[in-house]
C-alpha atoms as a PDB file:
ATOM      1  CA  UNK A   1      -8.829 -48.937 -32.109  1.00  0.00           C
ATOM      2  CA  UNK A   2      -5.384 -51.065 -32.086  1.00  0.00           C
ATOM      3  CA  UNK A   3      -3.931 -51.730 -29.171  1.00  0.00           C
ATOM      4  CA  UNK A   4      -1.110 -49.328 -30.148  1.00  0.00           C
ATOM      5  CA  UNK A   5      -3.201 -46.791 -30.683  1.00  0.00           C
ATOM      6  CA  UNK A   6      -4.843 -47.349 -27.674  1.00  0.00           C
ATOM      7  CA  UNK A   7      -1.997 -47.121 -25.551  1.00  0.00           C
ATOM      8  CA  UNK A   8      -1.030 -44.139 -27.065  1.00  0.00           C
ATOM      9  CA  UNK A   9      -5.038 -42.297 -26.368  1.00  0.00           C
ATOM     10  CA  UNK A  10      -4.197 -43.219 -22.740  1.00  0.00           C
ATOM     11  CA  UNK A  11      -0.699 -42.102 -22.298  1.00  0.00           C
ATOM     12  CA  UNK A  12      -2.422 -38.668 -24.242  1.00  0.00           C
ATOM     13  CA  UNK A  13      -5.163 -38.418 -21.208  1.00  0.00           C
ATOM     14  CA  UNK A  14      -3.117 -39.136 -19.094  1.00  0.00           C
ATOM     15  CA  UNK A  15      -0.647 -35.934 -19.772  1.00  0.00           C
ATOM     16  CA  UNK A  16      -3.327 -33.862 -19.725  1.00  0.00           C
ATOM     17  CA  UNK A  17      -5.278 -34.464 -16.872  1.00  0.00           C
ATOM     18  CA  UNK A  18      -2.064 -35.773 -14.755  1.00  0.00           C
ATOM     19  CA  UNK A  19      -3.851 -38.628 -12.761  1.00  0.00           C
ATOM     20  CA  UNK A  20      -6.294 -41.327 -13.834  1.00  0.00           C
ATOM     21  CA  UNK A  21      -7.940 -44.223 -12.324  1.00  0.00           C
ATOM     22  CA  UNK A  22      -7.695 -47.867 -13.695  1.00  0.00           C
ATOM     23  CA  UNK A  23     -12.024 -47.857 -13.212  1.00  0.00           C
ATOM     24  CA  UNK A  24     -12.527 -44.365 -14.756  1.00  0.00           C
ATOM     25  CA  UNK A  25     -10.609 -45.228 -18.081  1.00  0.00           C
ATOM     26  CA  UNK A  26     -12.305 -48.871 -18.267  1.00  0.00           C
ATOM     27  CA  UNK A  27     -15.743 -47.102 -18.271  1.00  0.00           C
ATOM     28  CA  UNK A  28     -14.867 -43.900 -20.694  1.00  0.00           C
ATOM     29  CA  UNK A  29     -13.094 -46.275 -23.163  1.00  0.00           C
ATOM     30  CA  UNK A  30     -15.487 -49.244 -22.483  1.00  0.00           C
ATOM     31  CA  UNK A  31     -13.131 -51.851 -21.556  1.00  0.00           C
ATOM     32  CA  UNK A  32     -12.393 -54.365 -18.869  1.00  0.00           C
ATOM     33  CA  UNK A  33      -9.936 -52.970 -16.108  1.00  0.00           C
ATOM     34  CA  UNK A  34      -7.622 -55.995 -16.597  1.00  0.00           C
ATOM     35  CA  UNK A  35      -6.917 -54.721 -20.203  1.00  0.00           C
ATOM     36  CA  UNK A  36      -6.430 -50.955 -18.648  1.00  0.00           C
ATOM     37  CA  UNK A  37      -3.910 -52.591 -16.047  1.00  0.00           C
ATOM     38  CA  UNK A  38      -1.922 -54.046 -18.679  1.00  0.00           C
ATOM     39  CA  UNK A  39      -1.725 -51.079 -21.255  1.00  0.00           C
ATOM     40  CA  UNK A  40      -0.860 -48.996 -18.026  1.00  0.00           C
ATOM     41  CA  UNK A  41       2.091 -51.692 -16.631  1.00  0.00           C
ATOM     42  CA  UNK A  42       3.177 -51.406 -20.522  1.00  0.00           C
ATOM     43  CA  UNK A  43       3.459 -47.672 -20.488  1.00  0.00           C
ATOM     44  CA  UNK A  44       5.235 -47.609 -17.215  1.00  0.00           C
ATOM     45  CA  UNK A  45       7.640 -49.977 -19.058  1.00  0.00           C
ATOM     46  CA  UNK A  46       8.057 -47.926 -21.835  1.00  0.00           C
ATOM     47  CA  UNK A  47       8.501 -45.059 -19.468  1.00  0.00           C
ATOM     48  CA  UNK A  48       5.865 -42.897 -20.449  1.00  0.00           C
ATOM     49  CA  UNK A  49       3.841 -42.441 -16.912  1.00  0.00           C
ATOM     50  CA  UNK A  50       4.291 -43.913 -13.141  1.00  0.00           C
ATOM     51  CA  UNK A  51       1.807 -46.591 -11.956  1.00  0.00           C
ATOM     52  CA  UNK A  52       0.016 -45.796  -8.639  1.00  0.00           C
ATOM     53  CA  UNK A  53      -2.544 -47.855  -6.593  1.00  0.00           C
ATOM     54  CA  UNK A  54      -5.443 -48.327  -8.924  1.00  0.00           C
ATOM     55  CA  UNK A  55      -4.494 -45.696 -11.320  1.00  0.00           C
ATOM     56  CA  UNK A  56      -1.574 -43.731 -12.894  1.00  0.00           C
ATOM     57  CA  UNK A  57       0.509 -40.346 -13.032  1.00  0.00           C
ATOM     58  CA  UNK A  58       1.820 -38.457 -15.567  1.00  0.00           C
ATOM     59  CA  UNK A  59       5.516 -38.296 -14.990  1.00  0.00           C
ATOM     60  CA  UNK A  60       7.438 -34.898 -14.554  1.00  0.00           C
ATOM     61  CA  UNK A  61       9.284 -33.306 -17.068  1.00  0.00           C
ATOM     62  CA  UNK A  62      13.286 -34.481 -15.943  1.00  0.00           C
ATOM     63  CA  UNK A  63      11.484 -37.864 -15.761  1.00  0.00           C
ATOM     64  CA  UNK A  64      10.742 -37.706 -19.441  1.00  0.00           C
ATOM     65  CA  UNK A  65      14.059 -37.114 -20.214  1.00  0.00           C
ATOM     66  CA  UNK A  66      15.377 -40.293 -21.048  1.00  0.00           C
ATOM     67  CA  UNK A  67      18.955 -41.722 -19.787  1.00  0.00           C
ATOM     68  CA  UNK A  68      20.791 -43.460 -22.560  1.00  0.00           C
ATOM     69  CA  UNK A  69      22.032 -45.669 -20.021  1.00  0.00           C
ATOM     70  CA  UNK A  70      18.910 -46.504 -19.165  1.00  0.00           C
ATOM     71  CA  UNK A  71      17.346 -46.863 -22.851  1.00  0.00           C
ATOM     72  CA  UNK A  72      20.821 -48.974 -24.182  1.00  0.00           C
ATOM     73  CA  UNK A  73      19.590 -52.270 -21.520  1.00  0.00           C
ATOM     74  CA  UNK A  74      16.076 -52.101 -22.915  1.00  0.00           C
ATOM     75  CA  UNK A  75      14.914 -54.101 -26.416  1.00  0.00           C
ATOM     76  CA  UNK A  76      18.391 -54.791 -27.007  1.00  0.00           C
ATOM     77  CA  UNK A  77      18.013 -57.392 -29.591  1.00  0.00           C
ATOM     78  CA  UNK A  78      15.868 -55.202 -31.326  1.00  0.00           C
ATOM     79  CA  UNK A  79      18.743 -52.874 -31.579  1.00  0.00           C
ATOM     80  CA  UNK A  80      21.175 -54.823 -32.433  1.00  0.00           C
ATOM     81  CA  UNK A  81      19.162 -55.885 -35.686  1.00  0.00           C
ATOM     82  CA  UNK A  82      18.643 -52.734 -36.938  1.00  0.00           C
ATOM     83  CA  UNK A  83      21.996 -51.856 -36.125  1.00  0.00           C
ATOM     84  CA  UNK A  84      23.022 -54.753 -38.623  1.00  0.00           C
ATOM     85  CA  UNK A  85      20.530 -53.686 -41.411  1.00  0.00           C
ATOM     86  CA  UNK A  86      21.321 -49.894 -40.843  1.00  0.00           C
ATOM     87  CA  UNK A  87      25.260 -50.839 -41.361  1.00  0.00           C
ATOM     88  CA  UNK A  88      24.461 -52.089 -44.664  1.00  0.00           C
ATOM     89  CA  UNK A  89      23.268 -48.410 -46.012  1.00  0.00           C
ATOM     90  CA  UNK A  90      27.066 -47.555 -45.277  1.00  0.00           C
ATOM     91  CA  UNK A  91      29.505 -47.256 -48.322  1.00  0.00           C
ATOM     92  CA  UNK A  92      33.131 -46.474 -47.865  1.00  0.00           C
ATOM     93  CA  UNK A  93      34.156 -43.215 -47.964  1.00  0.00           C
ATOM     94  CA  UNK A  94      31.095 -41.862 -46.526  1.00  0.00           C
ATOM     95  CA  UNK A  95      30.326 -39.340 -44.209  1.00  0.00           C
ATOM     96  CA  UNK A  96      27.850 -39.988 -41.748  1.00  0.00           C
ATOM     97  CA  UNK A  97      26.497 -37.863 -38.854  1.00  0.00           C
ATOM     98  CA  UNK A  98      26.081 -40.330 -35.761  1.00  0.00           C
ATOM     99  CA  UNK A  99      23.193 -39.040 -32.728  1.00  0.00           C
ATOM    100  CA  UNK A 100      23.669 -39.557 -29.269  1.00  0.00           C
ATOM    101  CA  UNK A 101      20.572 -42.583 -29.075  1.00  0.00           C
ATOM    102  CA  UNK A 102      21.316 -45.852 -27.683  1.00  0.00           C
ATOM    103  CA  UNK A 103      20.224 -47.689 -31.151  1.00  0.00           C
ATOM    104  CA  UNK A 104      22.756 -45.879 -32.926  1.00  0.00           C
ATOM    105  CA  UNK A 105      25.648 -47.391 -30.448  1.00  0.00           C
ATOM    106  CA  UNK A 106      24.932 -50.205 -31.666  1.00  0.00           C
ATOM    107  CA  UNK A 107      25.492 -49.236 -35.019  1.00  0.00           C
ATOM    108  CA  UNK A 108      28.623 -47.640 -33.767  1.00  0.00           C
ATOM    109  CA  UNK A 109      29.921 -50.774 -32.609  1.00  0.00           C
ATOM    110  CA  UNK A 110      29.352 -52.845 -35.794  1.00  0.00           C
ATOM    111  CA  UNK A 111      31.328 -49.851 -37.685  1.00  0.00           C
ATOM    112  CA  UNK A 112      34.223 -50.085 -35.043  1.00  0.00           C
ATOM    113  CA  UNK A 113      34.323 -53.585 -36.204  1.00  0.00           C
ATOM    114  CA  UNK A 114      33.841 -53.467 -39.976  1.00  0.00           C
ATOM    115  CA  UNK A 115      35.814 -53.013 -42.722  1.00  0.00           C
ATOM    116  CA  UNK A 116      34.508 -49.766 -43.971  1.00  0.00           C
ATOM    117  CA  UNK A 117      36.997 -47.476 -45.614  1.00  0.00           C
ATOM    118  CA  UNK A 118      37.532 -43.516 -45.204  1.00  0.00           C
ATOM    119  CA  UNK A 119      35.166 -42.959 -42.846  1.00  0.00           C
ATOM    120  CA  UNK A 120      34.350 -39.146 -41.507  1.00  0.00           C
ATOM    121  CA  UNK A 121      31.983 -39.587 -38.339  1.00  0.00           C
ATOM    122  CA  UNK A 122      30.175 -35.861 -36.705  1.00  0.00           C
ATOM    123  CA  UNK A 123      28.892 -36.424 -33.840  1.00  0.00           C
ATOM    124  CA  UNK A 124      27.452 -34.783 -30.523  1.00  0.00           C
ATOM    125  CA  UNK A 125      27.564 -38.160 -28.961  1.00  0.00           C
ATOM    126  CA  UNK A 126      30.811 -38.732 -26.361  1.00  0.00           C
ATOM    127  CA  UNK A 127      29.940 -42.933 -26.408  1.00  0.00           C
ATOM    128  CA  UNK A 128      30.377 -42.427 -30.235  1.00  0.00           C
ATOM    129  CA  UNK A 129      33.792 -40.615 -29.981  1.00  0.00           C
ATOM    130  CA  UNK A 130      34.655 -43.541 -27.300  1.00  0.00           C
ATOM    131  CA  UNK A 131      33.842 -46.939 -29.382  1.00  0.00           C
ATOM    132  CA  UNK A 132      35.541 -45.022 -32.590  1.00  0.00           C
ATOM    133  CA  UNK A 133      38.231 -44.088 -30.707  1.00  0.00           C
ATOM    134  CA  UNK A 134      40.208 -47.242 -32.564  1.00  0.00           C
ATOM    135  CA  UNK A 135      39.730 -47.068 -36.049  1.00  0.00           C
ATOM    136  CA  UNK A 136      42.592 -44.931 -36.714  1.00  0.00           C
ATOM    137  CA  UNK A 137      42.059 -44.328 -40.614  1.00  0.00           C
ATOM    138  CA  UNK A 138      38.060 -43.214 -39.579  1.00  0.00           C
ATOM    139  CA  UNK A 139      38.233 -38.891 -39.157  1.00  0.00           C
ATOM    140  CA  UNK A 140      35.629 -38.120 -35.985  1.00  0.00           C
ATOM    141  CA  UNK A 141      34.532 -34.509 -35.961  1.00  0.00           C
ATOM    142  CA  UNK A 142      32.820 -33.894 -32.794  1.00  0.00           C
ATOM    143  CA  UNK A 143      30.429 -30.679 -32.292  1.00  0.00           C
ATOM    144  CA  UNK A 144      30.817 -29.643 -29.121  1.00  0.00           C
ATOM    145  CA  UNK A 145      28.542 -27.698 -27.156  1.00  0.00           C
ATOM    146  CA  UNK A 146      26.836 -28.141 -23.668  1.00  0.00           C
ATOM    147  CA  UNK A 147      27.207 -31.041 -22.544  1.00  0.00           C
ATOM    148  CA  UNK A 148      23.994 -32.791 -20.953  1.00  0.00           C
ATOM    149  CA  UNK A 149      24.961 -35.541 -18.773  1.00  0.00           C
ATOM    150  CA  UNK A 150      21.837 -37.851 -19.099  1.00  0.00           C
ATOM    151  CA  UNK A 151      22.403 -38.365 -22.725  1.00  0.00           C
ATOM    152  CA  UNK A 152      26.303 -38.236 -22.864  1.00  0.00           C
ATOM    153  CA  UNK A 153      26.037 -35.862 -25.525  1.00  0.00           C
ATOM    154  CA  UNK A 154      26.352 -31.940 -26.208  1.00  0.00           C
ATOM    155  CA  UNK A 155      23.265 -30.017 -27.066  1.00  0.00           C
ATOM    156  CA  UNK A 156      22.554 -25.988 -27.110  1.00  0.00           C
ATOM    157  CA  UNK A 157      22.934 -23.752 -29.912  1.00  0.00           C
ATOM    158  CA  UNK A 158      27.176 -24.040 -30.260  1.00  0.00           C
ATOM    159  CA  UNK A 159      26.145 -27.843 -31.013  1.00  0.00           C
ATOM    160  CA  UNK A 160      23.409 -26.353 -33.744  1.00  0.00           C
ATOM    161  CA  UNK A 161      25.728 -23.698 -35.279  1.00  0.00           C
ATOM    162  CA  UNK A 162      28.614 -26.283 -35.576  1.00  0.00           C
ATOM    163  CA  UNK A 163      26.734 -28.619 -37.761  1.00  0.00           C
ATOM    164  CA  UNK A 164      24.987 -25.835 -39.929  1.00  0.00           C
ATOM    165  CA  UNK A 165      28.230 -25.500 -41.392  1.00  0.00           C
ATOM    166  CA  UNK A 166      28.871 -28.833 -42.036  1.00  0.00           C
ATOM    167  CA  UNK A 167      27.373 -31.645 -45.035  1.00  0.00           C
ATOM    168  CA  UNK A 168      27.254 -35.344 -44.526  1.00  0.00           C
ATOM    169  CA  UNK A 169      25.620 -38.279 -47.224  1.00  0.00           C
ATOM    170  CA  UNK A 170      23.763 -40.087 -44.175  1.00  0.00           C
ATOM    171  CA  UNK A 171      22.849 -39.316 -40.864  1.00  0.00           C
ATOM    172  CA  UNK A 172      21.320 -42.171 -38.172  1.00  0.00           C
ATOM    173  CA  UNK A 173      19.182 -40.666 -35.625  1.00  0.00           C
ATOM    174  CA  UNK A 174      17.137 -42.653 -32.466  1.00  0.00           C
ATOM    175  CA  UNK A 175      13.875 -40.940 -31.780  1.00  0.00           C
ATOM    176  CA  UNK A 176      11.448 -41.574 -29.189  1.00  0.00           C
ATOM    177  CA  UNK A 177       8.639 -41.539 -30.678  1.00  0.00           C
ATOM    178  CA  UNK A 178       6.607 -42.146 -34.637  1.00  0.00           C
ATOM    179  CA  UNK A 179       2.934 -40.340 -35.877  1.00  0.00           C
ATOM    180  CA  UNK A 180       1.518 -40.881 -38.380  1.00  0.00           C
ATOM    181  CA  UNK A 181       0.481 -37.167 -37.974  1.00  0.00           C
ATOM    182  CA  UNK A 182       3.103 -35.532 -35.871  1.00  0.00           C
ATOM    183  CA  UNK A 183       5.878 -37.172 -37.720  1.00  0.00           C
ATOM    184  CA  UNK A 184       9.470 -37.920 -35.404  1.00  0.00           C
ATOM    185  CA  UNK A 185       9.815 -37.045 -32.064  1.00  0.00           C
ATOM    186  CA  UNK A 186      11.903 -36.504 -28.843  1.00  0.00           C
ATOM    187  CA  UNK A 187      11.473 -35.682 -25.139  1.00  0.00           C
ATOM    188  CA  UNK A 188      13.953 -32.937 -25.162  1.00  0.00           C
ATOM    189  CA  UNK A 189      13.673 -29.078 -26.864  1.00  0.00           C
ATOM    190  CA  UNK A 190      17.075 -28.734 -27.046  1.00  0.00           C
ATOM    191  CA  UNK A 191      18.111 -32.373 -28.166  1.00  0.00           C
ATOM    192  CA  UNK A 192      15.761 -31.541 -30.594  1.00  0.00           C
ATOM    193  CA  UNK A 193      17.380 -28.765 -32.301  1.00  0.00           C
ATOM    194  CA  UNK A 194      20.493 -30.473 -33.020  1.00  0.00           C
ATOM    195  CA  UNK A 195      18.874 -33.500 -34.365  1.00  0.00           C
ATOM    196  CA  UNK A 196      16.780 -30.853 -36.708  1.00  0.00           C
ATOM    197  CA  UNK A 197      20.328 -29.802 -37.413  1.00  0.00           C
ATOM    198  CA  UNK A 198      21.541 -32.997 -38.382  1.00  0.00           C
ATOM    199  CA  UNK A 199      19.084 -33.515 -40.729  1.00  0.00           C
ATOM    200  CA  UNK A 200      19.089 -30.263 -42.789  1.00  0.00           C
ATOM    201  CA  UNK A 201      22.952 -31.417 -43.273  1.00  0.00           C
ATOM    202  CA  UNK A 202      22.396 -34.785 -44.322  1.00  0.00           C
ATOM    203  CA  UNK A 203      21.685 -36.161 -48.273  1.00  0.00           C
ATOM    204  CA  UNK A 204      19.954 -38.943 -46.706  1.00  0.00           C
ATOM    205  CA  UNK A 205      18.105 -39.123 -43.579  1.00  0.00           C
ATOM    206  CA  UNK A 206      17.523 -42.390 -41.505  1.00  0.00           C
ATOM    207  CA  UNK A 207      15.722 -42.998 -38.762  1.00  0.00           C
ATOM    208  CA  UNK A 208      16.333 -46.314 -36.807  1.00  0.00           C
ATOM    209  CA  UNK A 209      13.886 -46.951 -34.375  1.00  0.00           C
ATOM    210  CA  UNK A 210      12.280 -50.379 -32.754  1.00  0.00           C
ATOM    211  CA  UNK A 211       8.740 -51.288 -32.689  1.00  0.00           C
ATOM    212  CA  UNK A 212       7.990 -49.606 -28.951  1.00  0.00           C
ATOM    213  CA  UNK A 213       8.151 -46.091 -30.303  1.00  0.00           C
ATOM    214  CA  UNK A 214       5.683 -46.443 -33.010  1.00  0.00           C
ATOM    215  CA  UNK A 215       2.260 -45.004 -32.114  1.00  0.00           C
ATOM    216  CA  UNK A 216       3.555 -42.060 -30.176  1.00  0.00           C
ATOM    217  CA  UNK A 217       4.599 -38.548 -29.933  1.00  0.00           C
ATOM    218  CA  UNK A 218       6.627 -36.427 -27.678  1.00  0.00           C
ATOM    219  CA  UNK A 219       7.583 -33.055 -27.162  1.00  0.00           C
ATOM    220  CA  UNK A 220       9.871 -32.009 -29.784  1.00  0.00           C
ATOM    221  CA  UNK A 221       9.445 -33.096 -32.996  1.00  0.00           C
ATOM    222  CA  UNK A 222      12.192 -33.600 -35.003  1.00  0.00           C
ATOM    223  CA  UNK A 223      10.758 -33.875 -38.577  1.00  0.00           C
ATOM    224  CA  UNK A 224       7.635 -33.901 -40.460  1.00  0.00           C
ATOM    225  CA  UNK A 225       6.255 -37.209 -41.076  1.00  0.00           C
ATOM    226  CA  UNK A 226       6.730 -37.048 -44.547  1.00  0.00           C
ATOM    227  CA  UNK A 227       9.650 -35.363 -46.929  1.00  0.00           C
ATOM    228  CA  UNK A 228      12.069 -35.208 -44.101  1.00  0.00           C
ATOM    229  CA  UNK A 229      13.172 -38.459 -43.308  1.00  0.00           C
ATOM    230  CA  UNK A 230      14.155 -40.641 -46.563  1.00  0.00           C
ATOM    231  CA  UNK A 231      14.562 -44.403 -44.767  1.00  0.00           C
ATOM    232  CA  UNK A 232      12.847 -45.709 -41.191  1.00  0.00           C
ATOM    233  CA  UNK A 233      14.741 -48.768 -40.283  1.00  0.00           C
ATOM    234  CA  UNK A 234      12.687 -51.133 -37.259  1.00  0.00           C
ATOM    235  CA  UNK A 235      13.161 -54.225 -35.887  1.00  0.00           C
ATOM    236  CA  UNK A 236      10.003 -56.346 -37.391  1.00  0.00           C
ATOM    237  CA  UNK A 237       6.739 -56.294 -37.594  1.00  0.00           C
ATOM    238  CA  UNK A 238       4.025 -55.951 -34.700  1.00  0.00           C
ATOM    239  CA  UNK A 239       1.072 -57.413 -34.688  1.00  0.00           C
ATOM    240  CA  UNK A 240      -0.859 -54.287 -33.178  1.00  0.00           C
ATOM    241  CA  UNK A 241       1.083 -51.847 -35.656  1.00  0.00           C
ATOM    242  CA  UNK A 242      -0.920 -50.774 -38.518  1.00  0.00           C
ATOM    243  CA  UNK A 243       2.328 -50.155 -40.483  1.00  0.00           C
ATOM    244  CA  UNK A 244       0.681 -49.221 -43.978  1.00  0.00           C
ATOM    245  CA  UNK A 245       0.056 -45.840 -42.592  1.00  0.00           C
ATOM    246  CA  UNK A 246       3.959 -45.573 -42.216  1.00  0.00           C
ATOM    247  CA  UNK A 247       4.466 -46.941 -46.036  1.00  0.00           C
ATOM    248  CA  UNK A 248       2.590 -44.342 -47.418  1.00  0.00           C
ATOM    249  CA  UNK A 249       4.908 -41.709 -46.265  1.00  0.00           C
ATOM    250  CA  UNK A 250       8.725 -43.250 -45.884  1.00  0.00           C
ATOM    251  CA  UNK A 251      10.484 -46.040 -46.861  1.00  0.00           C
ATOM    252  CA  UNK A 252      10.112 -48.350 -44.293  1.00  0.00           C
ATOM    253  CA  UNK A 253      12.692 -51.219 -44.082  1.00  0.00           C
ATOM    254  CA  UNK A 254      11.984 -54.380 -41.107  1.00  0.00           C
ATOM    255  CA  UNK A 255      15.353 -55.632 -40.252  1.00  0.00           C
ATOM    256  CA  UNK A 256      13.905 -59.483 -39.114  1.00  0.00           C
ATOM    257  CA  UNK A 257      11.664 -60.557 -42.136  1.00  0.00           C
ATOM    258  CA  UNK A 258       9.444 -63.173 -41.038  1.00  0.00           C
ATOM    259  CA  UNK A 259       6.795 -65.330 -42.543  1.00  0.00           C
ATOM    260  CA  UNK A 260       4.460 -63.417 -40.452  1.00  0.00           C
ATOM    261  CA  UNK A 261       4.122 -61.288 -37.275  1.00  0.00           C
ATOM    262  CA  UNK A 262       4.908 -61.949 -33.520  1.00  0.00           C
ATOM    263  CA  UNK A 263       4.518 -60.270 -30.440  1.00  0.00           C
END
């Protein structure tokens, strides 16, 4: 089992059965407790459970919903490099449907910068109305909805019906997690609907994501794991990420092409 995989087996038991103990996972999955500690402190990085004194919880359901202030400090270099490769993708005169994830601000800042022409932006994202805000010649269509504070972003079925009547050439989405089996994921129902949305009114679908939410699955998923989503951008390649299961069913791009892997 790769360490990814492994991470994600634990963070599975540990949503089901809501507490573990460092000593009772070492035994059932046969390995030391240091190596337990450290997939755990990972996992409580990635803010998927708490840590407790010798052991771990499964976090609550608001917990799980992630804050995109919160999300925009963390792997930010990451971000910023698929940002860069994503921006290529963009042709002038396109019109490109823009999610509320903290990956795609990024993107949204390299497009308030740029030189790309006749821009329409839709969005359910208020950060991307506010960085657009000064390209004057760029139309921003904005969908409206309820608006859900810890994402900055409207959600709800006003947000759904809006974009059902809309069509875009390219929509970049964030997602919080990537199976191989459950496809693309999210921590929120109702966030989830609208990104469903946005792809059913999208030519081409891309998913920008960085290396941490491979290996996982959430809640909601957003689309299949193959058919639905036409490009998934990352930041490089992981050592513990068996990434030919990915190949097989989208066209993965790595944004930082090395000679080889690093951690």
């Amino acid at each position: 089992m790769l360490p990814e995989e492994r991470k994600n087996y634990i963070y599975n038991i540990i949503n089901e059965r809501k507490v573990v103990k460092v000593s009772e996972l070492s035994k059932e999955l046969e390995l030391t407790e240091a190596t337990i500690r450290r997939d755990l402190e990972e996992l409580q990085n990635e803010k998927k459970l708490r840590r407790t004194h010798g052991g771990a919880v499964a976090l609550q359901p608001e917990e799980t919903f992630y804050v995109i202030r919160q999300l925009a400090t963390i792997h930010v270099q990451e971000k910023r490099a698929i940002a860069k490769k994503a921006y290529e993708f963009i042709e002038d005169g396109d019109t490109l449907i823009l999610d509320a994830s903290s990956t795609t601000q990024e993107l949204c800042k390299l497009i308030a910068e740029g030189n790309k022409k006749e821009l329409t932006v839709i969005t359910n994202a208020f950060s991307v109305v506010n960085i657009l805000r000064v390209k004057h010649d760029m139309i921003i269509i904005h969908t409206g909805g309820v608006v859900e504070p810890k994402t900055e972003s409207s959600i709800g079925d006003f947000a759904v019906r809006q974009l059902s009547k809309l069509k875009a050439d390219k929509v970049f989405m964030g997602v919080n997690g990537i199976d191989p089996e459950f496809g693309y994921s999210i921590t929120n129902l109702n966030e989830g609907n609208v990104k469903r949305a946005m792809i059913n009114c999208a030519a081409e679908v891309f998913v920008i994501a960085d290396h941490s939410k491979f290996s996982s699955t959430f809640l909601s998923q957003v689309a299949e794991p193959e058919g639905e989503v036409d490009y998934l951008i990352t930041d490089r390649k992981h050592p513990k990420i068996d990434y030919s299961v990915y190949e097989k069913k989208v066209h993965l791009i790595f944004a930082e092409e090395t000679g080889g892997c690093s951690e």
